[in-house]
C-alpha atoms as a PDB file:
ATOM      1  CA  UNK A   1      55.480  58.080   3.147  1.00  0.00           C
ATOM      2  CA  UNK A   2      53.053  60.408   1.716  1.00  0.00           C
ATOM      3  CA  UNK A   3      51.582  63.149   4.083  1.00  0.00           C
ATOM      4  CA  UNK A   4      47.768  62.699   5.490  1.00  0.00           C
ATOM      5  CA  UNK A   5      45.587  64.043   3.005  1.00  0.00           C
ATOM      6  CA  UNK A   6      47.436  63.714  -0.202  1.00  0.00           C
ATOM      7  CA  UNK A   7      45.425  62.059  -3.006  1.00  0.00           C
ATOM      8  CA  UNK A   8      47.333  60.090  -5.060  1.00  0.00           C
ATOM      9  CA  UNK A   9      45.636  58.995  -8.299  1.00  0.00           C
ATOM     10  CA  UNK A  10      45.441  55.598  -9.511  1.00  0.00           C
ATOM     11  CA  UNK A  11      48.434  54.243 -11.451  1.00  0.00           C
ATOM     12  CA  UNK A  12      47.781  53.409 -15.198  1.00  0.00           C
ATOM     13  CA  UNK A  13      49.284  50.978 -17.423  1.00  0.00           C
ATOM     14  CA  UNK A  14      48.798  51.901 -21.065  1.00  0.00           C
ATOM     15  CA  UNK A  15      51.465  50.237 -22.933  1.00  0.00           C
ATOM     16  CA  UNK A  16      48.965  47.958 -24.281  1.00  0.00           C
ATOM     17  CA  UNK A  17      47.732  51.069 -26.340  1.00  0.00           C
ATOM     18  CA  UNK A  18      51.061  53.104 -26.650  1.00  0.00           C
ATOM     19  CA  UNK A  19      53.168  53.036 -29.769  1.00  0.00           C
ATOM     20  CA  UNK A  20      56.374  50.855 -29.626  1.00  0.00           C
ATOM     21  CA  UNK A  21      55.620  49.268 -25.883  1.00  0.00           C
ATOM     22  CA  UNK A  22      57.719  46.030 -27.006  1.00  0.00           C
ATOM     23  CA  UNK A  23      60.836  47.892 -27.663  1.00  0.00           C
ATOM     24  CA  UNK A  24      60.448  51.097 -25.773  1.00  0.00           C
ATOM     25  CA  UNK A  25      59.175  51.667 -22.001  1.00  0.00           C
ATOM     26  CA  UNK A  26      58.318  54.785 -20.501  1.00  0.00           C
ATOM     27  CA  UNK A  27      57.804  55.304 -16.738  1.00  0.00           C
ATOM     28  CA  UNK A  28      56.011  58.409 -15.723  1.00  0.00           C
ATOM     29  CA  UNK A  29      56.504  58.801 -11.602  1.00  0.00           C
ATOM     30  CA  UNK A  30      54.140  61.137  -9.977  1.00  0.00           C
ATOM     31  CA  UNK A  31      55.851  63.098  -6.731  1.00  0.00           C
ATOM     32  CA  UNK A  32      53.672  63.710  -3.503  1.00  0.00           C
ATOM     33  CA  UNK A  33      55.069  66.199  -1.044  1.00  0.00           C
ATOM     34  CA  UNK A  34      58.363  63.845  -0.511  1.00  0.00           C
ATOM     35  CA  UNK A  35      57.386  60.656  -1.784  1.00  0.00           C
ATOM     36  CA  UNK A  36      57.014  59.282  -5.326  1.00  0.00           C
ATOM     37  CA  UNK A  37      55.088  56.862  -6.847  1.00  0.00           C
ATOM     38  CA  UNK A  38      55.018  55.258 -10.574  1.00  0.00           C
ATOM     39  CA  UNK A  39      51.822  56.666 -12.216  1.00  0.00           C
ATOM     40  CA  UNK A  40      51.998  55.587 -15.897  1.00  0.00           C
ATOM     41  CA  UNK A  41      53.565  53.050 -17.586  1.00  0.00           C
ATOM     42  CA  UNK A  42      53.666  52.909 -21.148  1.00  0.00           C
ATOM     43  CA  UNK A  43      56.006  52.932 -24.952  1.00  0.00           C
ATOM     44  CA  UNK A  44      57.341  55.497 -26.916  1.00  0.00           C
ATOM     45  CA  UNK A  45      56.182  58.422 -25.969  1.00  0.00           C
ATOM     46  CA  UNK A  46      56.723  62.612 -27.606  1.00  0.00           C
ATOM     47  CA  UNK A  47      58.027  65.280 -26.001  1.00  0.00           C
ATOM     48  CA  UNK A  48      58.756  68.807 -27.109  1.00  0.00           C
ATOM     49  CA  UNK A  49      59.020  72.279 -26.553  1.00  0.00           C
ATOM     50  CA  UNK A  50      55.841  74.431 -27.348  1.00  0.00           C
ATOM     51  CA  UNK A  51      56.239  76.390 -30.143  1.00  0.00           C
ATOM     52  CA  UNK A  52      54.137  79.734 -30.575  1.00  0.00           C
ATOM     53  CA  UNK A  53      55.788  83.168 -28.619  1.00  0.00           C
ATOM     54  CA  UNK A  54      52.597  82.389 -25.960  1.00  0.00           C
ATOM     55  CA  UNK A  55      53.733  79.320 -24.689  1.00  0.00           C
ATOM     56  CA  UNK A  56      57.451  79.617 -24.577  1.00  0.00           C
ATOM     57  CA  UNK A  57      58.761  78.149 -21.488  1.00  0.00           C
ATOM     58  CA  UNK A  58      56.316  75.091 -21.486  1.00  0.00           C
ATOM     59  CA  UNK A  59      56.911  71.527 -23.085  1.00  0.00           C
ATOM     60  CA  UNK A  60      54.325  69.127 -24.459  1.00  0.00           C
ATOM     61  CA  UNK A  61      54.889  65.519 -23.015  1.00  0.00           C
ATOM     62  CA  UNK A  62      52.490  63.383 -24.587  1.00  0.00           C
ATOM     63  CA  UNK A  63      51.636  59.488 -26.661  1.00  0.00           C
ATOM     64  CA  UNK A  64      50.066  58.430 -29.475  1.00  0.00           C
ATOM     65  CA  UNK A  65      47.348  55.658 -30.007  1.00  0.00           C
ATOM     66  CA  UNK A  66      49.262  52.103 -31.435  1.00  0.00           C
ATOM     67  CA  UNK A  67      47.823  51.966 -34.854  1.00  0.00           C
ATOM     68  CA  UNK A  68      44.802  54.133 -34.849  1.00  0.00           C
ATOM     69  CA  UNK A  69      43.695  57.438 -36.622  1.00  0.00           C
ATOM     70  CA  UNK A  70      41.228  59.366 -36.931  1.00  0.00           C
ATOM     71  CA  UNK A  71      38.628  59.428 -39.798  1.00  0.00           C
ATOM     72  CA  UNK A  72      41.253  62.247 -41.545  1.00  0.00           C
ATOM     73  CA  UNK A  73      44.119  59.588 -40.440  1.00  0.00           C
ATOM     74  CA  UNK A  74      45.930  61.773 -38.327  1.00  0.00           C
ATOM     75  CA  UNK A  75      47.557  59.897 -35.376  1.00  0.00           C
ATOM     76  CA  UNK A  76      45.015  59.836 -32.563  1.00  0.00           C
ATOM     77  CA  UNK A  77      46.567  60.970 -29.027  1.00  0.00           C
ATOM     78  CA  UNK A  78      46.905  58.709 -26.192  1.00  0.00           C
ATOM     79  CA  UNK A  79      47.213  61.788 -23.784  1.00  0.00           C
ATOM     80  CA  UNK A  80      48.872  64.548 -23.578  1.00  0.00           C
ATOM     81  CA  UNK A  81      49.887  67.685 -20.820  1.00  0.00           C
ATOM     82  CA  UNK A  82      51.744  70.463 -20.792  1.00  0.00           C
ATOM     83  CA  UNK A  83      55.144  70.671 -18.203  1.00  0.00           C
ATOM     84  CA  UNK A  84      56.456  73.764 -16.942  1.00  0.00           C
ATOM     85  CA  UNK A  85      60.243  74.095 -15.495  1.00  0.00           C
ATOM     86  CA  UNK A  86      61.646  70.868 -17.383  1.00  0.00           C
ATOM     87  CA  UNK A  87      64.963  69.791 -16.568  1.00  0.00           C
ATOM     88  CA  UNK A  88      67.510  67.108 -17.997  1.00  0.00           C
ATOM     89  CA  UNK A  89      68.434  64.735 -14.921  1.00  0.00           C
ATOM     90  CA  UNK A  90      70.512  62.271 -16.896  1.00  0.00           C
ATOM     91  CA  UNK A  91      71.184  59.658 -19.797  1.00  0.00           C
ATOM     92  CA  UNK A  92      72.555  56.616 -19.225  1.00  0.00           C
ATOM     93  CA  UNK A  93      72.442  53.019 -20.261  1.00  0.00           C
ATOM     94  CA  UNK A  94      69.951  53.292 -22.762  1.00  0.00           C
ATOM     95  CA  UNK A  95      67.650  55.261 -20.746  1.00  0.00           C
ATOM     96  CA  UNK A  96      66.861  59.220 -20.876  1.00  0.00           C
ATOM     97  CA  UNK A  97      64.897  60.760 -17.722  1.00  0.00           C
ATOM     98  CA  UNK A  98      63.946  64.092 -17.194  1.00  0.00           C
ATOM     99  CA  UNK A  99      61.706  66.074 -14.721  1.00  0.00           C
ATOM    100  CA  UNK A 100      59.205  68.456 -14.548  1.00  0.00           C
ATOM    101  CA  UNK A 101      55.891  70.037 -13.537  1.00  0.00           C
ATOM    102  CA  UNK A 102      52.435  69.990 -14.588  1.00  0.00           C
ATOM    103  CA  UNK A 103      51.197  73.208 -15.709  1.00  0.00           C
ATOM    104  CA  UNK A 104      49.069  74.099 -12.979  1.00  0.00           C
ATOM    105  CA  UNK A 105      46.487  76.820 -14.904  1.00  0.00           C
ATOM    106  CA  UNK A 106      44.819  75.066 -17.764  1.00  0.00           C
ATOM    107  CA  UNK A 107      42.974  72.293 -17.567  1.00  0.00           C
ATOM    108  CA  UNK A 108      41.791  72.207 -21.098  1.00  0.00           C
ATOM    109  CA  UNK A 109      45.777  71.239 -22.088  1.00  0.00           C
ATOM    110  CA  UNK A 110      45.671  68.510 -19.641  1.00  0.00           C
ATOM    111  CA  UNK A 111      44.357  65.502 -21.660  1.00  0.00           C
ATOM    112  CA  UNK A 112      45.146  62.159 -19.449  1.00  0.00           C
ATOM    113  CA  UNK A 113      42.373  59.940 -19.967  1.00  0.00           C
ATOM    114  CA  UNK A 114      41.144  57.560 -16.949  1.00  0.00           C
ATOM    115  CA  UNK A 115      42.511  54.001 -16.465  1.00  0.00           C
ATOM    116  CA  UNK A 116      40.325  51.935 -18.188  1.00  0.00           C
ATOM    117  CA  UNK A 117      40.411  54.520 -21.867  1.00  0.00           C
ATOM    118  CA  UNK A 118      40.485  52.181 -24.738  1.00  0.00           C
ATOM    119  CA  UNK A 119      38.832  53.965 -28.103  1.00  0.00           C
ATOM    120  CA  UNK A 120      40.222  51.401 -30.135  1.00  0.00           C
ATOM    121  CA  UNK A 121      37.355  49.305 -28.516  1.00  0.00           C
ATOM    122  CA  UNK A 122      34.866  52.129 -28.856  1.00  0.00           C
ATOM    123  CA  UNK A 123      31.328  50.540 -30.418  1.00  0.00           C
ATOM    124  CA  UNK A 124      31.781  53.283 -33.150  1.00  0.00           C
ATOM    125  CA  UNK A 125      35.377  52.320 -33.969  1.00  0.00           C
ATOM    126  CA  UNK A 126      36.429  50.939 -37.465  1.00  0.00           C
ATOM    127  CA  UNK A 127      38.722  49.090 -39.471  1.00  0.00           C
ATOM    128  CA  UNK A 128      40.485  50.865 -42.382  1.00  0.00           C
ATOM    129  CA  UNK A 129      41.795  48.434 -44.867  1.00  0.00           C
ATOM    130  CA  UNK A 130      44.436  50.411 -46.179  1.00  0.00           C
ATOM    131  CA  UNK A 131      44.985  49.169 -49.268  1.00  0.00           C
ATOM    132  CA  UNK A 132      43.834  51.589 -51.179  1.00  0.00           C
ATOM    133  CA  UNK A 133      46.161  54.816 -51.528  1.00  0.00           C
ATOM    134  CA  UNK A 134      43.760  57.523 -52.091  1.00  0.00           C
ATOM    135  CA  UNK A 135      41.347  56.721 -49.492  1.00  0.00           C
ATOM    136  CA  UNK A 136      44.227  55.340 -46.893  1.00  0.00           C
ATOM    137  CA  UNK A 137      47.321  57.630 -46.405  1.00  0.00           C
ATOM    138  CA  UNK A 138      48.800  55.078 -44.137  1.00  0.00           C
ATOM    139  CA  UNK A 139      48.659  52.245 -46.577  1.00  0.00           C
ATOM    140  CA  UNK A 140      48.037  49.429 -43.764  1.00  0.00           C
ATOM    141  CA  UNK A 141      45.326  48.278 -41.562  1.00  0.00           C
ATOM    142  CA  UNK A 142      44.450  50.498 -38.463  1.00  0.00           C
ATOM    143  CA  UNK A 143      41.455  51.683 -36.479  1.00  0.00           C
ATOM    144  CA  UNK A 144      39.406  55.076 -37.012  1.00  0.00           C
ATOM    145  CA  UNK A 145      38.299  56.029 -33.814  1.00  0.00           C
ATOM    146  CA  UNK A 146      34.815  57.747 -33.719  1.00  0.00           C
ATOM    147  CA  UNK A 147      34.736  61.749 -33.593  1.00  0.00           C
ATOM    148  CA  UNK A 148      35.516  63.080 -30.635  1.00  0.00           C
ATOM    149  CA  UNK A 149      38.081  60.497 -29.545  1.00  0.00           C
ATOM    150  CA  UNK A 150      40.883  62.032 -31.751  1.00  0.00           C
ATOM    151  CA  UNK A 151      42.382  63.217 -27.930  1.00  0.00           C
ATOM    152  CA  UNK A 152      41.079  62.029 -24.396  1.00  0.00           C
ATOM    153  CA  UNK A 153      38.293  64.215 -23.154  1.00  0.00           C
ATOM    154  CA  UNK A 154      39.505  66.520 -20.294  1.00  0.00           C
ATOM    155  CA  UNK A 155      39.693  64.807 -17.246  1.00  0.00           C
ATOM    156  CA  UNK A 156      39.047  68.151 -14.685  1.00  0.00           C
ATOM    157  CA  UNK A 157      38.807  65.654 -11.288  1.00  0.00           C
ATOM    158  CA  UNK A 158      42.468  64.047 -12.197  1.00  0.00           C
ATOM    159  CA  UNK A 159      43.669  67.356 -13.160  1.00  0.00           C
ATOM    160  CA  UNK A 160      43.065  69.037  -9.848  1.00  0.00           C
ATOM    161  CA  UNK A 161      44.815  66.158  -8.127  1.00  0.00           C
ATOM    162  CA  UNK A 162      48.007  66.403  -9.797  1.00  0.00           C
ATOM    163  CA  UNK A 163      48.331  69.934 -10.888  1.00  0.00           C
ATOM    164  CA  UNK A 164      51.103  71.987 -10.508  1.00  0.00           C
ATOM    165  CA  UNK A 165      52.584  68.471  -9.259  1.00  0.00           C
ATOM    166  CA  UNK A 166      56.474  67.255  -9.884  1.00  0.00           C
ATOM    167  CA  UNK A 167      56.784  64.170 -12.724  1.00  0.00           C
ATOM    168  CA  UNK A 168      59.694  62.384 -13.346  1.00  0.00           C
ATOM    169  CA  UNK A 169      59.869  60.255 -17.123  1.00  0.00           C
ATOM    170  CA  UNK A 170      62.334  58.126 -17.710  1.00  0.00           C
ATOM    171  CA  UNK A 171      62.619  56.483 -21.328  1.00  0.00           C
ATOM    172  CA  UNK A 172      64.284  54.608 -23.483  1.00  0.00           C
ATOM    173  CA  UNK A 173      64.882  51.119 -25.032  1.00  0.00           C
ATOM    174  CA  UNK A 174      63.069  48.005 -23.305  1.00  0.00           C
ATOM    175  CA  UNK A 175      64.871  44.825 -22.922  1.00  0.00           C
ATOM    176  CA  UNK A 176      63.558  41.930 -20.894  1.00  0.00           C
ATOM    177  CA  UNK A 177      65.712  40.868 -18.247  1.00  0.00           C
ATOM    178  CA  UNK A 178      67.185  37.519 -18.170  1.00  0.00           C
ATOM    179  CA  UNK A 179      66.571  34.764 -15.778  1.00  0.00           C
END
């Protein structure tokens, strides 16, 4: 049971928009004081330590859009956030989890978009035909999503609810269960 006066944010399902969602499924659970709840659902998602000598000690956990660029056809982000104090809990049966916390000190870093984020519906979104190999690097049909929707735009009011806040993501391959 969560404490009085915890907010607990509003639980997203993006694996319409994630990469993969039919074969892989991600579950990002969102701790409050001593009780969890699942906050984001979706596919395949990256993870990886930050490179540069600043940010040593803090991993990027983030998605990509399914099949969309943007108008230089790099992958457009889904969301991403940095994690400080990332552990390995286990792997087993298909499935990798791991823990950690959400960097607590920069918002700007913190890139989870609300809800009901689709810019693949955007009114300024279009279709690349991607047939032709010097004006399409990907070489099949995608979306271009307008400037400024290459990565969410910072969400400040979700950040402050779930900074500094435990996560637990468990991943791996998604197989529907059988009658």
């Amino acid at each position: 049971m969560l404490r009085r006066g915890t907010i607990v944010p509003p639980a997203m399902d993006f694996r319409a928009l994630s990469r993969n969602s039919k074969k892989i499924r991600t579950s990002i659970v969102l701790w409050s004081d001593y009780a969890q709840s699942e906050w984001i659902q979706l596919g395949e998602i990256m993870f990886r330590e930050n490179g540069d000598r600043n940010s040593r000690g803090t991993w990027l956990l983030g998605a990509y859009l399914s099949n969309a660029t943007d108008f230089e056809h790099d992958a457009a982000w889904l969301f991403k956030m940095e994690l400080i104090g990332v552990r390995f809990t286990s792997c087993e049966y298909g499935q990798t989890s791991f823990e950690g916390w959400i960097k607590p000190d920069n918002s700007e870093d913190f890139r989870v978009p609300s809800p009901d984020y689709n810019p693949l519906k955007h009114k300024d979104a279009t279709k690349c035909g991607g047939t032709a190999k010097e004006y399409c690097k990907r070489g099949e049909p995608h979306v271009i999503v307008p400037e400024g929707f290459y990565i969410p735009p910072e969400n400040p009011e979700l950040f402050n609810i779930v900074r500094g806040r435990r996560i637990e993501v468990t991943t791996g391959l998604y197989c529907k269960e059988e009658p």
